[in-house]
Protein backbone atom coordinates (compact mmCIF):
# COMPACT_ATOMS: atom_id res chain seq x y z
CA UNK A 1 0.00 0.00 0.00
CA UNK A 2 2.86 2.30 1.08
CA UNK A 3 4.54 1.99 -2.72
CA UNK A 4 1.72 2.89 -4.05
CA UNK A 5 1.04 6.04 -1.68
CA UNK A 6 4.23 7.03 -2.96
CA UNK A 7 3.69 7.02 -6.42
CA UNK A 8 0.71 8.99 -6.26
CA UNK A 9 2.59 11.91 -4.61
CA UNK A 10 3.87 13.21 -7.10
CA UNK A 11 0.85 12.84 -8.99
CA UNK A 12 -1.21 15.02 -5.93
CA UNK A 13 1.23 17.62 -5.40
CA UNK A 14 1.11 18.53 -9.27
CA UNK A 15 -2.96 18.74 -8.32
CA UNK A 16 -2.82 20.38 -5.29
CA UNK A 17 -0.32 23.27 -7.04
CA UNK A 18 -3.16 23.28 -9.99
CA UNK A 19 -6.07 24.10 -7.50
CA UNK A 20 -3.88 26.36 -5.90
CA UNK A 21 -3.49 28.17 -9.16
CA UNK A 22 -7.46 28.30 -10.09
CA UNK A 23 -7.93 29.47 -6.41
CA UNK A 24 -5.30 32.40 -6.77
CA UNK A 25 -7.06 33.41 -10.52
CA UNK A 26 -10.32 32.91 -8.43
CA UNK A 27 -9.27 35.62 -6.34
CA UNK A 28 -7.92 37.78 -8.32
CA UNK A 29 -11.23 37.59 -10.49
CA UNK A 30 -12.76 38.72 -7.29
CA UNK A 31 -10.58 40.84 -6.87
CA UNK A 32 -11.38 42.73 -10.02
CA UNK A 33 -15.16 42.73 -10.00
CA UNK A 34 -14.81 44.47 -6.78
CA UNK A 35 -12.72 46.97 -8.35
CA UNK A 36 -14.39 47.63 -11.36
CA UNK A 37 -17.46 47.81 -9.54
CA UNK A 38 -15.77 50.89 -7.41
CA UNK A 39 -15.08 51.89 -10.67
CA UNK A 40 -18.41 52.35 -11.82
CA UNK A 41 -18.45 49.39 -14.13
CA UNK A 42 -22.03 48.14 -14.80
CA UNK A 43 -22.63 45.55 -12.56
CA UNK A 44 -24.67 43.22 -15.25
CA UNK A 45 -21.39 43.33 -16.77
CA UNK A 46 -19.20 42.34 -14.34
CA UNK A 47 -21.36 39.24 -13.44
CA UNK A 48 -20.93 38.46 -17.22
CA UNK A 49 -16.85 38.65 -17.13
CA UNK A 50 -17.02 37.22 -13.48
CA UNK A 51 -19.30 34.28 -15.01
């Protein structure tokens, strides 16, 4: 069981560092909408880019 445990780490850190990545962009997408709607941006439209 161990040997294979091992040979899927690899395999899970490359996925954990991937959802870290889409959670960081997920952020920063955030991020933005909250700016642009300080901004003034149409809301409608930043649901639509946020979508």
């Amino acid at each position: 069981m161990r040997a294979s445990r091992q040979a899927t780490d690899p395999i899970r850190r490359e996925l954990e560092h991937e959802v870290n990545l889409a959670v960081g962009w997920a952020k920063e997408i955030v991020g933005s909408a909250g700016r642009m709607e300080t901004l003034g941006v149409d809301p409608m439209l930043v649901n639509a880019i946020t979508r």
